[in-house]
Protein backbone atom coordinates (compact mmCIF):
# COMPACT_ATOMS: atom_id res chain seq x y z
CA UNK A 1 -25.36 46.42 -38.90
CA UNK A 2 -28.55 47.78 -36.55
CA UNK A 3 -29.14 50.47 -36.50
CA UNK A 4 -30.07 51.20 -32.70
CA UNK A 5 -27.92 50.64 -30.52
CA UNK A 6 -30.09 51.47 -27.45
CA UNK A 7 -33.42 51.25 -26.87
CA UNK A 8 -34.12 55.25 -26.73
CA UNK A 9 -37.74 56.02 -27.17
CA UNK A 10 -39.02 59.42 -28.25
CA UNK A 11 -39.94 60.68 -24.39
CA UNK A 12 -36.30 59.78 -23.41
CA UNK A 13 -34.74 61.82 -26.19
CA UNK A 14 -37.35 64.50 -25.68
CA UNK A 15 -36.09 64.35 -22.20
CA UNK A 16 -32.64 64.20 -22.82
CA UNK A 17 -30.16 67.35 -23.16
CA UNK A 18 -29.16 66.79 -26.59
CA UNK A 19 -31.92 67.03 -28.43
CA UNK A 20 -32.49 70.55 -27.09
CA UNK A 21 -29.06 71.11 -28.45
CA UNK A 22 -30.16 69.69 -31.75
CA UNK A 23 -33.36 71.68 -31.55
CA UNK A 24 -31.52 75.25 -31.37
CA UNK A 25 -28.64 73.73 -33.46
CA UNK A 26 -26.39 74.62 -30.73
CA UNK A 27 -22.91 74.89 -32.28
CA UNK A 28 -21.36 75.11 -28.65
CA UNK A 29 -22.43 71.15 -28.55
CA UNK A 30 -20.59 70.67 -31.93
CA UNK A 31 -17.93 67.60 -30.69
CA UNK A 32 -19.89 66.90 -28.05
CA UNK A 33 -21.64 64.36 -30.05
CA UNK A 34 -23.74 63.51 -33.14
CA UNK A 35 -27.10 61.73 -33.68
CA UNK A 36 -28.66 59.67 -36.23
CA UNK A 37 -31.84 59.19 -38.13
CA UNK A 38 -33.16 55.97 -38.06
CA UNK A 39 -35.70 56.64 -40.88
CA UNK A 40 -32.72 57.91 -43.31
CA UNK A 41 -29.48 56.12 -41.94
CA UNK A 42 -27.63 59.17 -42.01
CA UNK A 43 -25.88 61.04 -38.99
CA UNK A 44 -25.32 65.08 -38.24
CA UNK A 45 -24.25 67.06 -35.72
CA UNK A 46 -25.96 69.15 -33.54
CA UNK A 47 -25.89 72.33 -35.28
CA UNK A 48 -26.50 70.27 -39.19
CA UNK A 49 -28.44 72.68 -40.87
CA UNK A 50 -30.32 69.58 -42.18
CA UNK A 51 -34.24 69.23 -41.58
CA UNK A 52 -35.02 68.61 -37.96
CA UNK A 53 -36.20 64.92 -37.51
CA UNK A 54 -38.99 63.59 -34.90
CA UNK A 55 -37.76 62.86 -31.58
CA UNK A 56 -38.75 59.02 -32.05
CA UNK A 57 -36.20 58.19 -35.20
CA UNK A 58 -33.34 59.84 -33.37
CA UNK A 59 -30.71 58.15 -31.65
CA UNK A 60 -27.61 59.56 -30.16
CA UNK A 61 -23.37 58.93 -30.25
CA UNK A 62 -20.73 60.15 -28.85
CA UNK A 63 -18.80 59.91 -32.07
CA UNK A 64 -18.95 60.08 -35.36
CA UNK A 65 -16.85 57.14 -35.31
CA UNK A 66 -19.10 55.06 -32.68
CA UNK A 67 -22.64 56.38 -35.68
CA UNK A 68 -20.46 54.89 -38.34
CA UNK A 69 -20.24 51.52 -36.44
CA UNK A 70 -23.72 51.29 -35.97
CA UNK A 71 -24.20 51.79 -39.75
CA UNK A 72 -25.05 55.23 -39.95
CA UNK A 73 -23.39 57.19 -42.50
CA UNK A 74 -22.53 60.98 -42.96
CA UNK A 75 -24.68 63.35 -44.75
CA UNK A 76 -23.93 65.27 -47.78
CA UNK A 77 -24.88 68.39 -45.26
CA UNK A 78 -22.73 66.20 -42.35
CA UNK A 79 -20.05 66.16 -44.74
CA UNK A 80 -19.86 69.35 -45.80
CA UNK A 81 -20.44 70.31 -41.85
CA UNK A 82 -17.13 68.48 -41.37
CA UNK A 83 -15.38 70.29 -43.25
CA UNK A 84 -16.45 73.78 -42.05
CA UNK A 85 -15.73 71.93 -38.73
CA UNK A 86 -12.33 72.02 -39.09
CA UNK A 87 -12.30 75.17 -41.02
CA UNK A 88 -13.60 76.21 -37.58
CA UNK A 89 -11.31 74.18 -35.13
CA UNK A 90 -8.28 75.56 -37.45
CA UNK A 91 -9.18 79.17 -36.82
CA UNK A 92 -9.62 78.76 -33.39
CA UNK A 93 -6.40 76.98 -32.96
CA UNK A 94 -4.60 79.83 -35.09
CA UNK A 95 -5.91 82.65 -32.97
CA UNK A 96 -4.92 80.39 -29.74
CA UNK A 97 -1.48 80.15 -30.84
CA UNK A 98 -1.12 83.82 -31.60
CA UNK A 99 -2.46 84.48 -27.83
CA UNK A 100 0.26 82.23 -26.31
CA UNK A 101 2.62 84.22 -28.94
CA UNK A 102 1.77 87.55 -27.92
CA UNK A 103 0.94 86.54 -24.08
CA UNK A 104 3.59 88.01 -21.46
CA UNK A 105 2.94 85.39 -19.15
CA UNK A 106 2.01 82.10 -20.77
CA UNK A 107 -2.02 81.43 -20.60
CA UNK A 108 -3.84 78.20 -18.88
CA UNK A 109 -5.34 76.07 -20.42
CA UNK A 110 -8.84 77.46 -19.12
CA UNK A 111 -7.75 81.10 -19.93
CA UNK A 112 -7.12 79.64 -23.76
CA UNK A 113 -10.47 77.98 -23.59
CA UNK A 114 -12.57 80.95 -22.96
CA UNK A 115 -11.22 82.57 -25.38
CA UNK A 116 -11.71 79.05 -27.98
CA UNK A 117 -15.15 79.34 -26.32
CA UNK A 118 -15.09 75.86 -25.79
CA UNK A 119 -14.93 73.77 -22.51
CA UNK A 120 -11.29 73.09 -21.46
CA UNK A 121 -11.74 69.55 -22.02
CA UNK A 122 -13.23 70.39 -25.69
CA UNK A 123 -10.38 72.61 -27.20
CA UNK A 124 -7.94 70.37 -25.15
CA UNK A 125 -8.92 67.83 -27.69
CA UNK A 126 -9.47 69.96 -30.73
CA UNK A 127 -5.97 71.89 -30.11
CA UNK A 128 -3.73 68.61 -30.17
CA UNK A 129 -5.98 67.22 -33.21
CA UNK A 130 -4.78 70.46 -34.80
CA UNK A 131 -1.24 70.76 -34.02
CA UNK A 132 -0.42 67.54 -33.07
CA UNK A 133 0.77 68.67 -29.53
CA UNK A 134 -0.91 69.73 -26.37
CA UNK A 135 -1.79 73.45 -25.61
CA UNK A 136 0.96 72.95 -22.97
CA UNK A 137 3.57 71.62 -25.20
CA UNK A 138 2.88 74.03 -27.86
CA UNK A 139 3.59 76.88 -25.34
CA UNK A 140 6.33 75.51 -23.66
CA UNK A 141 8.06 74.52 -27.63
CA UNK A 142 7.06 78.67 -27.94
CA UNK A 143 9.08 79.64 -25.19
CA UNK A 144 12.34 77.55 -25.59
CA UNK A 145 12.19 79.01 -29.29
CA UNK A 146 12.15 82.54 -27.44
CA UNK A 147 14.53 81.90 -24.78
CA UNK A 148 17.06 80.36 -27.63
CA UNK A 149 16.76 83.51 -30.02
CA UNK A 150 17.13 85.83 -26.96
CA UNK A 151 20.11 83.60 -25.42
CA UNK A 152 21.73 83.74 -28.87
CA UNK A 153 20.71 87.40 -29.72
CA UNK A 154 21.78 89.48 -26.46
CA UNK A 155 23.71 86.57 -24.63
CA UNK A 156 22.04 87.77 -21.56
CA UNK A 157 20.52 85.02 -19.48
CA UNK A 158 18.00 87.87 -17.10
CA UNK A 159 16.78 88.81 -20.47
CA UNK A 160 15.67 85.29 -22.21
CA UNK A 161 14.35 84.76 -18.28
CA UNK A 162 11.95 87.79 -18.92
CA UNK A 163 11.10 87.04 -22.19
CA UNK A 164 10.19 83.44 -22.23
CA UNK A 165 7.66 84.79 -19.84
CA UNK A 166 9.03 83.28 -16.52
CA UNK A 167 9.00 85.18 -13.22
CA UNK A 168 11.98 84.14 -11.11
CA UNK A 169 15.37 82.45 -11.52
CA UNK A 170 14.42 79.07 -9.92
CA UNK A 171 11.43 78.35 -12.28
CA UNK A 172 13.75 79.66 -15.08
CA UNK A 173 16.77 77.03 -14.13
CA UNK A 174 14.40 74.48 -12.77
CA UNK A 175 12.58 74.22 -16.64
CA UNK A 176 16.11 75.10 -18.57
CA UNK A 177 17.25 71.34 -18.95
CA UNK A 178 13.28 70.81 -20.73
CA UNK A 179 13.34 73.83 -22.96
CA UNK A 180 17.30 73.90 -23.59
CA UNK A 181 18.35 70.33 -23.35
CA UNK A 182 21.41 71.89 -21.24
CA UNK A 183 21.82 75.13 -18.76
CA UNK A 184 21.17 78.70 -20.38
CA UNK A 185 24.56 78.94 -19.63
CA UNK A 186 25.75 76.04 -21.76
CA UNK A 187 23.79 77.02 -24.42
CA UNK A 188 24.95 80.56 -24.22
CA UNK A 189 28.20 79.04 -25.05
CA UNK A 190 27.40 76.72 -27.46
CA UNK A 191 27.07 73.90 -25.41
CA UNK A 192 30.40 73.88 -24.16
CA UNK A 193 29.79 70.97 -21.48
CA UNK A 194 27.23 68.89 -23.16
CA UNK A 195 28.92 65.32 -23.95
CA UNK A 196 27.58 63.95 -27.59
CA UNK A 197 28.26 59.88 -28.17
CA UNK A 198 28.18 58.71 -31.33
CA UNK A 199 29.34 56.24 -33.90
CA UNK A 200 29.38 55.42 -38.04
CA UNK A 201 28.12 52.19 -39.90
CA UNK A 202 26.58 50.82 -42.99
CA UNK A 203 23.49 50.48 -43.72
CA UNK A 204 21.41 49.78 -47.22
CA UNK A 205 21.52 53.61 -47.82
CA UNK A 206 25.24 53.84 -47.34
CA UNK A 207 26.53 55.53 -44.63
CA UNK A 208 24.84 56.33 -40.99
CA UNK A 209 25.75 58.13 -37.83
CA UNK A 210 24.08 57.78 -34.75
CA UNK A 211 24.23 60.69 -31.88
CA UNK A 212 23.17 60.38 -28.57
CA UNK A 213 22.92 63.16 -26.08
CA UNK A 214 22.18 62.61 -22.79
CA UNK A 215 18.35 63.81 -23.14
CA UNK A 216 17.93 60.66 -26.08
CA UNK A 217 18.85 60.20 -30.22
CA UNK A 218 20.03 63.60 -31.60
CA UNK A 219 21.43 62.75 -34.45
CA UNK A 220 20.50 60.32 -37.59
CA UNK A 221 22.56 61.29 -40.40
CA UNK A 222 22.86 59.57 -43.40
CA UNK A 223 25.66 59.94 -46.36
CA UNK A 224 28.02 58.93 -48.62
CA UNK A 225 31.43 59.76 -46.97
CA UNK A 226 31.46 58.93 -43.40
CA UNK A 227 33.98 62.12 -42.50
CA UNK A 228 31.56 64.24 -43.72
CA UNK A 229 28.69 63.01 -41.69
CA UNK A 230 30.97 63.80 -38.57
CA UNK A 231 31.77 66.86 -39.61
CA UNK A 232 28.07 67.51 -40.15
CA UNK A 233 27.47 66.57 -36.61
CA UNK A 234 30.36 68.96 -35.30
CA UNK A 235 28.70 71.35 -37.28
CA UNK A 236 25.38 70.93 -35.38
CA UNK A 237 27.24 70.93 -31.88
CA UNK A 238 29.92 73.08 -32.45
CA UNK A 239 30.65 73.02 -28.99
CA UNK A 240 29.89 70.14 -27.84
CA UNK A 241 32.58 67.26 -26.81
CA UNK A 242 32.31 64.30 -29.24
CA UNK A 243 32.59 60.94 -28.03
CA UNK A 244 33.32 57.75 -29.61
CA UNK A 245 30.57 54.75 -28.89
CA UNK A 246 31.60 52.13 -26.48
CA UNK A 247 29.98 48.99 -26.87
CA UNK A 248 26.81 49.47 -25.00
CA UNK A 249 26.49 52.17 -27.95
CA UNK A 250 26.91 50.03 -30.60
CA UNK A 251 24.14 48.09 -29.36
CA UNK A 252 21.95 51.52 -29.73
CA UNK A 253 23.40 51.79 -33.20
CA UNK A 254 22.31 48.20 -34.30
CA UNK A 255 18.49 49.13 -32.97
CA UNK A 256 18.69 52.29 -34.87
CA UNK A 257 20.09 50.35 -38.02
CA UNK A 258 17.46 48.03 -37.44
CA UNK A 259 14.95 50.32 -37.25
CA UNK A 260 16.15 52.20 -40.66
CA UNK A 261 16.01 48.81 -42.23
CA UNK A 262 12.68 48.24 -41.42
CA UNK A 263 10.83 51.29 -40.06
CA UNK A 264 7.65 50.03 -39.31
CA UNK A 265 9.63 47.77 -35.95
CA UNK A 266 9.38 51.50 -34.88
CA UNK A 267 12.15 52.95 -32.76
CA UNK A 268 11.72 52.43 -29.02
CA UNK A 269 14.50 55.07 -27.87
CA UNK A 270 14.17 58.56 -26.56
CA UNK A 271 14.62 61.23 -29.23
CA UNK A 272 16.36 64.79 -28.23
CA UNK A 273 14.50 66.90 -30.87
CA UNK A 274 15.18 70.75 -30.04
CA UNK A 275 13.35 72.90 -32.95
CA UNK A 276 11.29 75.95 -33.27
CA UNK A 277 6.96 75.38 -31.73
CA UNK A 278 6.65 75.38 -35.71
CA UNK A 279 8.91 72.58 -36.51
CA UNK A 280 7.86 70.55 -33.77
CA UNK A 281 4.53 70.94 -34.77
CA UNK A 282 5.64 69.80 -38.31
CA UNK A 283 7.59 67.17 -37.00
CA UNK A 284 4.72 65.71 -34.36
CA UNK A 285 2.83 65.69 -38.06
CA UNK A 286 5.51 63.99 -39.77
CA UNK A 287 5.54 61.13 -37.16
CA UNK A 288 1.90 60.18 -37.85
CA UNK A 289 2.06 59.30 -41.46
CA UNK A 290 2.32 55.50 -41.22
CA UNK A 291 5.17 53.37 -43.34
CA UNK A 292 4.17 52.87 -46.85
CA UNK A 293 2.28 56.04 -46.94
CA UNK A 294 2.95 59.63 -48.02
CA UNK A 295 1.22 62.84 -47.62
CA UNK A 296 2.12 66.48 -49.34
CA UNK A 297 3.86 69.23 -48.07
CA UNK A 298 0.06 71.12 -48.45
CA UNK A 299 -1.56 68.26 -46.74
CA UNK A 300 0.75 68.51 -43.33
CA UNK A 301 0.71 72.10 -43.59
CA UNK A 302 -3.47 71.41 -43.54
CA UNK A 303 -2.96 68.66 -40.56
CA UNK A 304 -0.96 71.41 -38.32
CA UNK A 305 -3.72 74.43 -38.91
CA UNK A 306 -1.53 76.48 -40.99
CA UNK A 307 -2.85 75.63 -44.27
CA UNK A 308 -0.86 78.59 -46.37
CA UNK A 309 2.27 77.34 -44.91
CA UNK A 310 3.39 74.88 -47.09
CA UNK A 311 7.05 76.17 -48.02
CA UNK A 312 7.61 76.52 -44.42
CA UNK A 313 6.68 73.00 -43.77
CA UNK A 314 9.72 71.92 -46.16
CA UNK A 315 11.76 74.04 -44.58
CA UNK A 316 11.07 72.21 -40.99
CA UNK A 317 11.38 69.02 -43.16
CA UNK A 318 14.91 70.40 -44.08
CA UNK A 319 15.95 71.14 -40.73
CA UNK A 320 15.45 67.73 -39.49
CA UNK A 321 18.38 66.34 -37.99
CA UNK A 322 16.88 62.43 -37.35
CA UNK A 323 16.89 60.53 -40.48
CA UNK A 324 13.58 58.00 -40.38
CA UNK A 325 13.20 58.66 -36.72
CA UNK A 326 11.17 61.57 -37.97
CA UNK A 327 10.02 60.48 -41.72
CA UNK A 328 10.25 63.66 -43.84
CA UNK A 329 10.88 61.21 -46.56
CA UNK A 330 7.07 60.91 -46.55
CA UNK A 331 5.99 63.78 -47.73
CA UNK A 332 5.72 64.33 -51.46
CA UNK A 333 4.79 67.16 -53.89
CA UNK A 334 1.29 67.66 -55.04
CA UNK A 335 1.15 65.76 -57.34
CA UNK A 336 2.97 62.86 -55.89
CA UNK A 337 6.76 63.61 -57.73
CA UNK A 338 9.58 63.27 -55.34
CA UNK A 339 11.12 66.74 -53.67
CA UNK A 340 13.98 67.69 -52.48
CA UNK A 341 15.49 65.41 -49.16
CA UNK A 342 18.50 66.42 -46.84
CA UNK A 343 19.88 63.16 -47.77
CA UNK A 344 19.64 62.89 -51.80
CA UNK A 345 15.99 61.95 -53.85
CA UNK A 346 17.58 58.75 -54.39
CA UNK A 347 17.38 57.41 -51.16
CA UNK A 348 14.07 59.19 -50.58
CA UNK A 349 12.97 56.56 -53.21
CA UNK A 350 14.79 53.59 -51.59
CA UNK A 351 13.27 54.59 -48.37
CA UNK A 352 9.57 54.85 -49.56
CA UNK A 353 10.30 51.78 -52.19
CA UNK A 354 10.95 49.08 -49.43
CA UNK A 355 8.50 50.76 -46.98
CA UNK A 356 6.09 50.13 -49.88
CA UNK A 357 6.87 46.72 -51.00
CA UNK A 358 7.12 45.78 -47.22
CA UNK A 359 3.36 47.25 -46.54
CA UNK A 360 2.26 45.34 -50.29
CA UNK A 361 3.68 42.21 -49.02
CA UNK A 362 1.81 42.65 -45.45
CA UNK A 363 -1.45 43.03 -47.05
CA UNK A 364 -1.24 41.30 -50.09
CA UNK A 365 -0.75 41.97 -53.77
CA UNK A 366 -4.29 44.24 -53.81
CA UNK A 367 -3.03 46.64 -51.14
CA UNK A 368 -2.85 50.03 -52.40
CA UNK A 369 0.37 51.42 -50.81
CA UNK A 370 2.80 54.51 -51.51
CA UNK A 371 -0.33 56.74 -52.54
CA UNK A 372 -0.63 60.72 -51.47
CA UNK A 373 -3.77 60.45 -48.70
């Protein structure tokens, strides 16, 4: 491939606001964009402690990406930069989530970005690469896990107002459907009024049950006896009034059988998740591992900037309520053996044997499939 992409000559980089960046090695521009060397092939960003190269063999890109499509490759120094990169982006992401934490009233986005020191636009980016979810939906999974432990603790509804951070009673009912999936009153009681449909089949892992609440899927459960999967789900909405499918549901619970069949058709419903900002976070990680892939419990703690975390990811993995839907079979040990799965290490193996013969068989006998990335 060539190797320039533009036709920049050395007074228009001179000229150009980058290459003052790269001249002071301006970390600040770090993200911003990398360059290349035309005379070496190889690409760094603007604060690369690598040797400074003339103005006329640079070129600029917006991306490492868009350098490594032009035939530019990283550095050993990029490389290693990359990875004190994210060492970087993880600490500032930590230390962003402890401000919304300890915050009375929940930050902006700008308020979180001065203290990132980075534009809005910048940690905006760098926060959901992170923790796979915005800074808004981070805070706002922070505070429903706050108003739920007060709710449940004191049973007061004034106090889980105050200490999810909100001001007045309107904003506090107004956002209780979003952060509760029901009123703080409802969930106060255990979600007394909240109607659950549902139904049982077969599928090639035995037993399935399929809730719906009125927010989207709440419930994948999978199982030997079928009685015990509804009592599991009675269990989980203790409160709740349990339905029996009518036949528009069983058309739901043919897509979701479907789908369990052959996850990578995807599952084009609405999902009612309602976790902790941690296990969201885990589970926005979970949902990124493609089908015929796994990654290890160290590797998602990594992804979601909490790399000592790792027990605490399989405990998110445990609490997860939608079988598939949310693929904790994915994730693996260290060294690749099979752990424990809410629904038996056999059918963790089923599930990742036909999601690897499946992604074999779409790219041929060669394909490398199944393997820890």
């Amino acid at each position: 491939m060539s190797r320039q992409p533009s036709n920049q000559s050395s007074e228009s980089v001179e000229l150009d606001p980058r290459w003052s960046a790269v001249l002071s090695r301006d970390a600040s521009a770090d993200g911003q964009f990398v360059y290349g060397v035309r005379t070496t092939g190889v690409y760094c960003r603007p604060s690369s402690s690598a040797r400074l190269p003339r103005a006329e063999n640079v070129v600029f890109f917006d991306s490492a990406a868009e350098a490594e499509a032009a035939g530019f490759r990283p550095s050993k120094r990029a490389a290693a930069d990359r990875t004190g990169l994210a060492e970087q982006h993880a600490a500032v992401v930590e230390a962003a989530c402890r401000l919304i934490a300890e915050a009375e009233w929940l930050p902006t986005l700008a308020e979180l970005a001065v203290h990132a020191r980075m534009s809005p636009w910048h940690f905006h980016r760098v926060f959901k690469a992170v923790t796979g979810l915005t800074p808004k939906g981070y805070a706002n999974a922070h505070r429903a896990d706050k108003v739920r432990r007060k709710l449940t603790d004191s049973g007061r509804i004034t106090d889980a107002l105050y200490d999810g951070g909100f001001n007045s009673n309107s904003r506090f009912y107004e956002a209780s459907a979003g952060l509760l999936g029901m009123s703080p009153t409802d969930y106060r009681k255990g979600g007394a009024s909240l109607e659950i449909r549902f139904a049982v089949g077969e599928c090639f892992l035995g037993a399935i049950l399929v809730a719906q609440s009125p927010r989207g899927v709440c419930a994948i459960l999978l199982g030997d006896d079928p009685n015990r999967l509804v009592q599991d789900l009675q269990d989980q909405f203790h409160s709740a009034t349990l339905i029996g499918g009518d036949a528009h549901f069983e058309r739901l619970m043919a897509e979701v059988v479907g789908f369990i069949e052959a996850p990578k058709l995807g599952l084009n419903l609405p999902l009612d998740l309602q976790g902790t900002a941690f296990q969201q976070r885990v589970w926005q990680a979970l949902a990124q591992i493609p089908p015929g892939t796994t990654a290890s419990y160290a590797q998602i703690a990594q992804r979601i900037g909490a790399p000592t975390a790792s027990r605490a990811v399989a405990l998110a993995c445990a609490a997860n309520h939608l079988a598939v839907a949310i693929p904790c079979h994915r994730v693996v040990r260290s060294d690749g053996a099979l752990s424990g799965y809410r629904w038996g290490v056999e059918r963790k193996r089923a599930l990742l044997d036909r999601e690897g013969r499946a992604a074999e068989h779409a790219s041929g006998p060669a394909a490398n499939v199944a393997k820890t990335r």
